[in-house]
N, C-alpha and C. Protein backbone atom coordinates (compact mmCIF):
# COMPACT_ATOMS: atom_id res chain seq x y z
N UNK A 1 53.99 41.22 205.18
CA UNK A 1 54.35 40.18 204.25
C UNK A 1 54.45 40.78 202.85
N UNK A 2 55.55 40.67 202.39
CA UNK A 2 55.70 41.31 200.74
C UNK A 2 55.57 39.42 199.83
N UNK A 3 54.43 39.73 198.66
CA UNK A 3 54.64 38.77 197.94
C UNK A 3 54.92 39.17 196.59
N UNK A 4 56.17 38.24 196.23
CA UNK A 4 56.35 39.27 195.09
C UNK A 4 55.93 38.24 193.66
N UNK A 5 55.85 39.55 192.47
CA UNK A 5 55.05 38.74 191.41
C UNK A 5 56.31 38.23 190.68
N UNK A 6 55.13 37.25 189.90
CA UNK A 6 56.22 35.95 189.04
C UNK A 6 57.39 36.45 187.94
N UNK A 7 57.15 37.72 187.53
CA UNK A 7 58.00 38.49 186.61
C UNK A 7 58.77 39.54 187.16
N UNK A 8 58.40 39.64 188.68
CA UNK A 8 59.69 40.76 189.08
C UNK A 8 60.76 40.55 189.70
N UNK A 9 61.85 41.54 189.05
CA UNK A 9 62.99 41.44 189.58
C UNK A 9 64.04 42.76 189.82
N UNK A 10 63.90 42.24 191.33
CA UNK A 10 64.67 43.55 192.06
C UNK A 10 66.17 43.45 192.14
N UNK A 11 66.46 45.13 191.92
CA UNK A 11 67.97 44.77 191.94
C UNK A 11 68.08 45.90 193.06
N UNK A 12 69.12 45.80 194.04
CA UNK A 12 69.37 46.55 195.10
C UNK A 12 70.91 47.14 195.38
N UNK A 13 70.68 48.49 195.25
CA UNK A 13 71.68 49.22 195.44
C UNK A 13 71.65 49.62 197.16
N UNK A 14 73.07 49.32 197.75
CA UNK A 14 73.57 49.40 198.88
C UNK A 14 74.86 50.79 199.07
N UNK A 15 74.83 51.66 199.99
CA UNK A 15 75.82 52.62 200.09
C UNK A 15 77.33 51.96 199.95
N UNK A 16 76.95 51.04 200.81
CA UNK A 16 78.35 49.79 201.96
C UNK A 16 78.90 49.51 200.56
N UNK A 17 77.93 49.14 199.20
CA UNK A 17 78.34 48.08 198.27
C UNK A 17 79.68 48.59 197.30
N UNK A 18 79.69 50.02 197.85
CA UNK A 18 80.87 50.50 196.85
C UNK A 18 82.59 50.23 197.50
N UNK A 19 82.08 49.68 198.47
CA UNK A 19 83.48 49.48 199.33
C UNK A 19 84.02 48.18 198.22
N UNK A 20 83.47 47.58 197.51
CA UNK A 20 84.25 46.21 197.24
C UNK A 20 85.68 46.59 196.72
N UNK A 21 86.29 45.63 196.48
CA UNK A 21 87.79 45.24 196.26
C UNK A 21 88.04 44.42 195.24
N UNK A 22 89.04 44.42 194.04
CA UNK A 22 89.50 44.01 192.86
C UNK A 22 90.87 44.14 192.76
N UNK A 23 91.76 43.69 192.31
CA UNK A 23 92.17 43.62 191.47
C UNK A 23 92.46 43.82 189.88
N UNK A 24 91.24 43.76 189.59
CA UNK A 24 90.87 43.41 187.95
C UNK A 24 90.58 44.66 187.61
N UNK A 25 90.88 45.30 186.66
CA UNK A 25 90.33 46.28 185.85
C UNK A 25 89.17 46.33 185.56
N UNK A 26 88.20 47.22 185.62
CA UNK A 26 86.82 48.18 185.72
C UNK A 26 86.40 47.02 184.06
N UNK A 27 86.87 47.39 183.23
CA UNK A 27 86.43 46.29 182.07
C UNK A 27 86.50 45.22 182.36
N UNK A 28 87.63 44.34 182.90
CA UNK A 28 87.67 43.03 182.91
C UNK A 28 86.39 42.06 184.14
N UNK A 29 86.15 43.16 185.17
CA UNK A 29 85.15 42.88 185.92
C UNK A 29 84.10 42.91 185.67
N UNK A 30 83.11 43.94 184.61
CA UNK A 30 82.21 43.52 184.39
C UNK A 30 82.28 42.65 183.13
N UNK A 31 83.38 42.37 182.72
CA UNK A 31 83.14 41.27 181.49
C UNK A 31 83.13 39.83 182.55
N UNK A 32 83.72 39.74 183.48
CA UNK A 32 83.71 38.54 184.07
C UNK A 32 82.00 37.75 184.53
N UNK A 33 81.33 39.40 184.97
CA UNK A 33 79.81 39.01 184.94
C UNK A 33 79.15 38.91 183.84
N UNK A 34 79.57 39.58 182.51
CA UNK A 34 78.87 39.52 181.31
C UNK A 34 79.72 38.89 180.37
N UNK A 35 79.90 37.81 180.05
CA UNK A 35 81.37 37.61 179.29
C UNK A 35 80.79 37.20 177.39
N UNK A 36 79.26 37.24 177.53
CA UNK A 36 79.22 37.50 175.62
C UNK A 36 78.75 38.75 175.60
N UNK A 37 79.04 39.46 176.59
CA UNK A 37 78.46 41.29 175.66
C UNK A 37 79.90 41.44 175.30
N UNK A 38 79.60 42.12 174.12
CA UNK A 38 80.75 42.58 173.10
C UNK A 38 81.18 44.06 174.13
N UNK A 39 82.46 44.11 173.86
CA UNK A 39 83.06 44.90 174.12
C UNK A 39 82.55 46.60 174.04
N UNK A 40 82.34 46.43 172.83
CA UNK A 40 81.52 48.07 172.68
C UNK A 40 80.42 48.18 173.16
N UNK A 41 79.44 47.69 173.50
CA UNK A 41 78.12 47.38 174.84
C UNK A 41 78.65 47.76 176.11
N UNK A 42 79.96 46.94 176.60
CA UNK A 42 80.29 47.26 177.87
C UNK A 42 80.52 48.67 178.34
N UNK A 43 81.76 49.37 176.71
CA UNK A 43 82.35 50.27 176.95
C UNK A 43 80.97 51.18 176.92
N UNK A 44 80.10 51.19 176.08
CA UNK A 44 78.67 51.82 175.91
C UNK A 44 78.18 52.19 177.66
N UNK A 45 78.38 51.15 178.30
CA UNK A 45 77.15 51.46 179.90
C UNK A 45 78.45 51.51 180.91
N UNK A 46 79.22 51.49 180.47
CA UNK A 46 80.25 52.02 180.94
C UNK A 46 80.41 53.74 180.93
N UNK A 47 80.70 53.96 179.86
CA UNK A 47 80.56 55.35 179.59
C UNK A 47 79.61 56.21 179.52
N UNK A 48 78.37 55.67 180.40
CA UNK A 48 77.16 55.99 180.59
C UNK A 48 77.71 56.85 182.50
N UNK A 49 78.19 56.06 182.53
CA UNK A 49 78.26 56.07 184.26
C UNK A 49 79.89 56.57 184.06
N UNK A 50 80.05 57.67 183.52
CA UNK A 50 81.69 58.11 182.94
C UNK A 50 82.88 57.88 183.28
N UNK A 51 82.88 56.17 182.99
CA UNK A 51 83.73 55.42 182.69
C UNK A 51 84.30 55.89 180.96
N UNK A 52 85.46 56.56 180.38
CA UNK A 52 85.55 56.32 179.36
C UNK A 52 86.78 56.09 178.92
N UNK A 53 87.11 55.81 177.98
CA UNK A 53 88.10 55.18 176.77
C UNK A 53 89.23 54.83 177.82
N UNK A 54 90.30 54.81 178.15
CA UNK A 54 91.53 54.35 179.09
C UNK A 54 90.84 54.39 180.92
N UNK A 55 89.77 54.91 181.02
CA UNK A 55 89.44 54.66 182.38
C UNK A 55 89.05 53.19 182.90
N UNK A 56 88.31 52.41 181.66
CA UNK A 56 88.04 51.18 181.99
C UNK A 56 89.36 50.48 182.20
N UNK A 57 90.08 50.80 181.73
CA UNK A 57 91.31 49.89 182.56
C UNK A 57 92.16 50.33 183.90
N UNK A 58 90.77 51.27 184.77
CA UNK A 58 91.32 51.53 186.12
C UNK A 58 91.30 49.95 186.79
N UNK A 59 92.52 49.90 187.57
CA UNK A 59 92.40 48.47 188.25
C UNK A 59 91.13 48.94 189.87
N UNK A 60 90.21 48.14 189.97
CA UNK A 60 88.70 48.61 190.79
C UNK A 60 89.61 48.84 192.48
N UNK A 61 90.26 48.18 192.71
CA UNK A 61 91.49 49.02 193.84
C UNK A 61 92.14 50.23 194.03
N UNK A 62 92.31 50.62 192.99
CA UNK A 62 92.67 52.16 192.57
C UNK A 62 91.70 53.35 192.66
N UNK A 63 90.38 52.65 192.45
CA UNK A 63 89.13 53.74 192.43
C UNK A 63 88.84 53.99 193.24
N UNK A 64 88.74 55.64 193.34
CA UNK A 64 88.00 56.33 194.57
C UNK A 64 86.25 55.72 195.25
N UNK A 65 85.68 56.47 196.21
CA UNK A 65 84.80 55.68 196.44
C UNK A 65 83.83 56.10 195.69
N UNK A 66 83.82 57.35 194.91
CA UNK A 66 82.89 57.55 194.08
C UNK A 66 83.14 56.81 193.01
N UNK A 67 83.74 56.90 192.47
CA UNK A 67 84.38 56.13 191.21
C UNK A 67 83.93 54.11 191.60
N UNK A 68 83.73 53.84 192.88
CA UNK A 68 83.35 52.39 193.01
C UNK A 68 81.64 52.48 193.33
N UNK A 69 81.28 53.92 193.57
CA UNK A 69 79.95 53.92 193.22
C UNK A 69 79.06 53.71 191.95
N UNK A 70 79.85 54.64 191.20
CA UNK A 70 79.37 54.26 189.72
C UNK A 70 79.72 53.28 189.30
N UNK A 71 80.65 52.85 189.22
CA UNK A 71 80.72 51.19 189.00
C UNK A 71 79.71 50.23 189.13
N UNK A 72 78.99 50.31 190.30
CA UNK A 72 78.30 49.46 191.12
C UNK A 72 77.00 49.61 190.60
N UNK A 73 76.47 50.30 190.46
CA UNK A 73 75.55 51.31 189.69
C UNK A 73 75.41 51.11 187.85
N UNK A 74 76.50 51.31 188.07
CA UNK A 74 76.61 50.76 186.57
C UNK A 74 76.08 49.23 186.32
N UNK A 75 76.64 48.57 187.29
CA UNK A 75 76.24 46.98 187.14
C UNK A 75 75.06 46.44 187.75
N UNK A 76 74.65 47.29 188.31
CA UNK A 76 72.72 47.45 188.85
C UNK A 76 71.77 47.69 187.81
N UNK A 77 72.55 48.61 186.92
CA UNK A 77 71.65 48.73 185.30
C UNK A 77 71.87 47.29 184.31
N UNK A 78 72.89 47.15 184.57
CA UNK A 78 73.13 46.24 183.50
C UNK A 78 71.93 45.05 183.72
N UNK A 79 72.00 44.62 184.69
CA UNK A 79 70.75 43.60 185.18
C UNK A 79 69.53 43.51 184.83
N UNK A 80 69.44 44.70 184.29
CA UNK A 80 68.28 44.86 183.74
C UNK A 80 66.69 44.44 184.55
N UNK A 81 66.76 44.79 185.88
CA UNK A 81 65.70 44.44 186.45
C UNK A 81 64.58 45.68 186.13
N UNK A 82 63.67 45.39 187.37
CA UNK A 82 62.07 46.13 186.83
C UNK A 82 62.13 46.94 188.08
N UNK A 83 62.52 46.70 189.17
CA UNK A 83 62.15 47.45 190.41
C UNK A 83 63.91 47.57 191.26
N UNK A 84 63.96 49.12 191.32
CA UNK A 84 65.53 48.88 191.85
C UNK A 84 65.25 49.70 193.36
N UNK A 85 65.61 49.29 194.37
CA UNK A 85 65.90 49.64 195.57
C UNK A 85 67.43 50.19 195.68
N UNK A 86 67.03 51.36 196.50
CA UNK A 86 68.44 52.27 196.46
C UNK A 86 68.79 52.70 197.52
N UNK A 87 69.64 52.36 197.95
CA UNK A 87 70.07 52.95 199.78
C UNK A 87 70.94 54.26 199.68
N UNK A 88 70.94 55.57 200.00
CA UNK A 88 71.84 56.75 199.85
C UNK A 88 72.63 56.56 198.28
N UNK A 89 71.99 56.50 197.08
CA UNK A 89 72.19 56.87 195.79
C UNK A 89 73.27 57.62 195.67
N UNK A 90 73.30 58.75 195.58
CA UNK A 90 74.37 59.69 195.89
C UNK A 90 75.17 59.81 196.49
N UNK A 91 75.17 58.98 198.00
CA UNK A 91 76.86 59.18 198.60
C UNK A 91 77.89 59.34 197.64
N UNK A 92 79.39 59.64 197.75
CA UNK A 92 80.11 59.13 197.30
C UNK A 92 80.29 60.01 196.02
N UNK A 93 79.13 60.66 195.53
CA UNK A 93 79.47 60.96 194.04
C UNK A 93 79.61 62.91 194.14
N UNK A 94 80.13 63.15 192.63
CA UNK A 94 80.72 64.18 192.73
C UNK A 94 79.22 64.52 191.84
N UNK A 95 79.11 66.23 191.82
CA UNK A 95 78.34 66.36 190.84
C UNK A 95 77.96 65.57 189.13
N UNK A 96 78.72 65.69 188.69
CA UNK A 96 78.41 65.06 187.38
C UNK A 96 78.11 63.80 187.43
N UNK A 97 78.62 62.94 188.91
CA UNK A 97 77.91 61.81 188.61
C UNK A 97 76.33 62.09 188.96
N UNK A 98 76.15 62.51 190.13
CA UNK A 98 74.67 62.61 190.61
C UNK A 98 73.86 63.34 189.40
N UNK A 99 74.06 64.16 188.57
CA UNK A 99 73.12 64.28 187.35
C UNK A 99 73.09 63.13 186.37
N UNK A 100 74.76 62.41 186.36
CA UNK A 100 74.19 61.31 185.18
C UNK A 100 73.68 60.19 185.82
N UNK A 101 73.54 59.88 186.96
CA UNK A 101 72.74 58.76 187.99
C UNK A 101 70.92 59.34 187.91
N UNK A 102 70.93 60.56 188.08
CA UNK A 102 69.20 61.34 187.77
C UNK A 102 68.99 60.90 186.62
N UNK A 103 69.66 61.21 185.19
CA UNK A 103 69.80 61.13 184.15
C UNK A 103 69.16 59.38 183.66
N UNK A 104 69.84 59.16 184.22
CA UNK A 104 70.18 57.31 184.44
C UNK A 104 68.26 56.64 185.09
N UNK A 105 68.04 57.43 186.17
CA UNK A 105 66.95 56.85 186.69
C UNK A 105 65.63 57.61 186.49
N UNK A 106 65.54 58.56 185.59
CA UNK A 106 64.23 59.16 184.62
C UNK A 106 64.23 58.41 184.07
N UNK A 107 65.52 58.26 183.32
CA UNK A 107 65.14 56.92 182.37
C UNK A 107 64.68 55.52 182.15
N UNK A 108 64.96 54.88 183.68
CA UNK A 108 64.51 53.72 183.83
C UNK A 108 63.01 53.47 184.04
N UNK A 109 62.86 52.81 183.37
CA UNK A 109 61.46 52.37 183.21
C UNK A 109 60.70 51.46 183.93
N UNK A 110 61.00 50.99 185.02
CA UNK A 110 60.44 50.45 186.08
C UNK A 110 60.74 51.03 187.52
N UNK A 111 60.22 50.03 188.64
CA UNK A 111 59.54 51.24 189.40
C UNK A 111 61.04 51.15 190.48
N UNK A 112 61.01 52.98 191.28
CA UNK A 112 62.29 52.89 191.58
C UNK A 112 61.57 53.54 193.17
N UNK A 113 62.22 52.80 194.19
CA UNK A 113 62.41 52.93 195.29
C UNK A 113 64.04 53.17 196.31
N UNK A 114 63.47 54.43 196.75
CA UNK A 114 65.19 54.83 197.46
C UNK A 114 64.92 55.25 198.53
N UNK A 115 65.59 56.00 198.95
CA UNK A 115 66.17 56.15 200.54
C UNK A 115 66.95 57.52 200.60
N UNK A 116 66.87 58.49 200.30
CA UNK A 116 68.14 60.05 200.54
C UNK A 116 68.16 60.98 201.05
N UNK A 117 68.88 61.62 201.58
CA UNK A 117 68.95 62.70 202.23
C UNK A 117 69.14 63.98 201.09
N UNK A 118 69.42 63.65 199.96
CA UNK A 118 69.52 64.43 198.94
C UNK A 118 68.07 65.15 198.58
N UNK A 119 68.42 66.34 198.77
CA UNK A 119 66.58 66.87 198.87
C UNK A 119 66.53 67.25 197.28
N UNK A 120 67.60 67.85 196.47
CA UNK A 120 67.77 67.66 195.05
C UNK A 120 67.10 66.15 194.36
N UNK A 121 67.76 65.41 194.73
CA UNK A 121 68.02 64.30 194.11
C UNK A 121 66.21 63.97 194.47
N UNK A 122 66.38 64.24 195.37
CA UNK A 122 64.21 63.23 195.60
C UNK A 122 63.33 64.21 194.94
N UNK A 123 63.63 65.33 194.93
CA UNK A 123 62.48 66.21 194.09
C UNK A 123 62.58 66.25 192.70
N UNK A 124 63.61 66.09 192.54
CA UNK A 124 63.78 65.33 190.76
C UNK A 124 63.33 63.99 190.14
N UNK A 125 62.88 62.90 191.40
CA UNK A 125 62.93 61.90 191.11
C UNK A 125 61.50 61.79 191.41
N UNK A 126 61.25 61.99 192.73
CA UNK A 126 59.66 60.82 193.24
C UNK A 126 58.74 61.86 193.15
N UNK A 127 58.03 60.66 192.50
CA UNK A 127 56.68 61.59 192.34
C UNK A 127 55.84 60.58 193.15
N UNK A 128 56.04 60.15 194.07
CA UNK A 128 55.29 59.67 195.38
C UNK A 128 56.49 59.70 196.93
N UNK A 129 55.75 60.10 197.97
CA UNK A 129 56.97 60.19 199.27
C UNK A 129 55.71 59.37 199.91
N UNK A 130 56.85 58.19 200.33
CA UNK A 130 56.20 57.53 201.52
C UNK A 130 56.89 57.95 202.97
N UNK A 131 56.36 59.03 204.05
CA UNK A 131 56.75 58.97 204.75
C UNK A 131 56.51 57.90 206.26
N UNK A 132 57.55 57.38 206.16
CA UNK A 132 57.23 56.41 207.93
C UNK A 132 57.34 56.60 208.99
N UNK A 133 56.65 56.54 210.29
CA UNK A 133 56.93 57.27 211.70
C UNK A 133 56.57 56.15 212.53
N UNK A 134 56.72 56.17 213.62
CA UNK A 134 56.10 55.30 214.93
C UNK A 134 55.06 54.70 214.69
N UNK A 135 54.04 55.40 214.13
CA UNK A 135 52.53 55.31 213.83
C UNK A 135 52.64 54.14 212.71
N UNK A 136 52.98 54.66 211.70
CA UNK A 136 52.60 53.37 210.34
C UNK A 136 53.54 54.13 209.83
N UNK A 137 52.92 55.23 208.78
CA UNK A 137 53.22 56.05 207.74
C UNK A 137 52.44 56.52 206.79
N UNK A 138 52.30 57.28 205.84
CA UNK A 138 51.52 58.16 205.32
C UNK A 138 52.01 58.44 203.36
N UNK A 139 51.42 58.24 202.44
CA UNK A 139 51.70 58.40 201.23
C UNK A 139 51.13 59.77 200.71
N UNK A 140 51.92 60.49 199.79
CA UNK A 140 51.82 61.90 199.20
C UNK A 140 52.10 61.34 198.09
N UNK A 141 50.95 62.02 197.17
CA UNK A 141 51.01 61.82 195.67
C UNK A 141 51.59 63.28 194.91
N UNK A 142 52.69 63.08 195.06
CA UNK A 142 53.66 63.97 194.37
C UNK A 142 55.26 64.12 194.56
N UNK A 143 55.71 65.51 194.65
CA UNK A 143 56.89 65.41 194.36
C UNK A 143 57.54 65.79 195.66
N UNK A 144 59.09 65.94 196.17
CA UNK A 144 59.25 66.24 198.08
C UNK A 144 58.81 67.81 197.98
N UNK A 145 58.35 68.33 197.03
CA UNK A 145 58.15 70.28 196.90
C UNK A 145 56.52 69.63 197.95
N UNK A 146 55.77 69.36 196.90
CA UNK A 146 54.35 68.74 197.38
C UNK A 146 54.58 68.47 198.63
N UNK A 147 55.36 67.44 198.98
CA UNK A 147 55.35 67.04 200.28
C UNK A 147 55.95 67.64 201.82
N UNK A 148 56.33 68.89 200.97
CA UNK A 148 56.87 69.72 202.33
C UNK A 148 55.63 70.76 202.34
N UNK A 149 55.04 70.94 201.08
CA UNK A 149 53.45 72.01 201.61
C UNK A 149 52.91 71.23 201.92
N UNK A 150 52.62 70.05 201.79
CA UNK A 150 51.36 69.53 203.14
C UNK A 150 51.53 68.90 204.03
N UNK A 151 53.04 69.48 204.91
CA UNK A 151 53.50 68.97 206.15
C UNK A 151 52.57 70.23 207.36
C-alpha cells in the first residue's frame, strides 16, 4: 500500500510517452498547457532541453523520437512536481541530450526515482539502488559503482 503525503506531487515519465502526435508546433503546444507563461519562460525551458530559437516552431509530427523525448521531458519539468518517476530516461536520446537530461536531474530538487539500463546515466545519478528479485529486494546506500562491489 503506498500512501501518499498531502503535499506530494508526482510527475511520471513514460518511454511509450514520446510516441505522441501533433500537429501544433513544439511552442504552440506547450503554450496550450501553459498559456500565461510569457513567451521567453517557455523559450527559456525550452532551450533547456535544446529546443532553440526557430526549432520551437518544429511542427511535434516532424520530430524525431528523440526530439519527442525531450519535449516530453521538458513538460515533466515544467510541472514542477517534488517526486518524478522515470521509465528508460534515455531511450531515444542522442548524447547531448542525455548529459543535458543528467544536467537537468542533479538539479532537481526533489526526490527522483527511475528505471535504466544506462549504467552511465545511474552512476551519475543514484545515490541509493533498490535492487528487486523474487525474494522482496534489497537497498544499497550509494552509487551503481557501490553497488556492483557489494554484489
Amino acid at each position: 500500500q503506498i500512501i501518499e503525503g498531502a503535499n506530494l506531487k508526482i510527475g511520471y515519465y513514460d518511454q511509450k510517452q514520446a510516441e505522441f502526435r501533433s500537429n501544433k508546433t513544439i511552442l504552440d503546444f506547450v503554450w496550450d498547457q501553459y498559456p500565461h507563461m510569457p513567451e521567453k519562460d517557455v523559450r527559456a525551458v525550452l532551450g533547456r532541453f535544446l529546443f532553440t530559437q526557430d526549432e520551437v516552431l518544429k511542427v511535434i509530427n516532424d520530430l524525431s523520437g528523440g526530439e519527442k523525448a525531450r519535449l516530453q521531458l521538458a513538460l515533466l519539468m515544467l510541472e514542477r512536481n517534488n517526486v518524478l518517476i522515470l521509465d528508460e530516461p534515455t531511450n531515444h536520446l542522442d548524447i547531448d541530450s542525455k548529459e543535458m537530461l543528467e544536467q537537468a536531474l542533479k538539479n532537481f530538487e526533489g526526490t527522483l526515482i527511475f528505471v535504466s539500463h544506462d549504467r552511465y546515466f545511474i552512476n551519475e545519478l543514484a545515490n541509493r539502488i533498490f535492487d528487486l528479485n523474487k525474494t522482496g529486494g534489497h537497498l544499497y546506500l550509494g552509487d551503481y559503482q557501490y553497488y556492483l562491489e557489494k554484489l
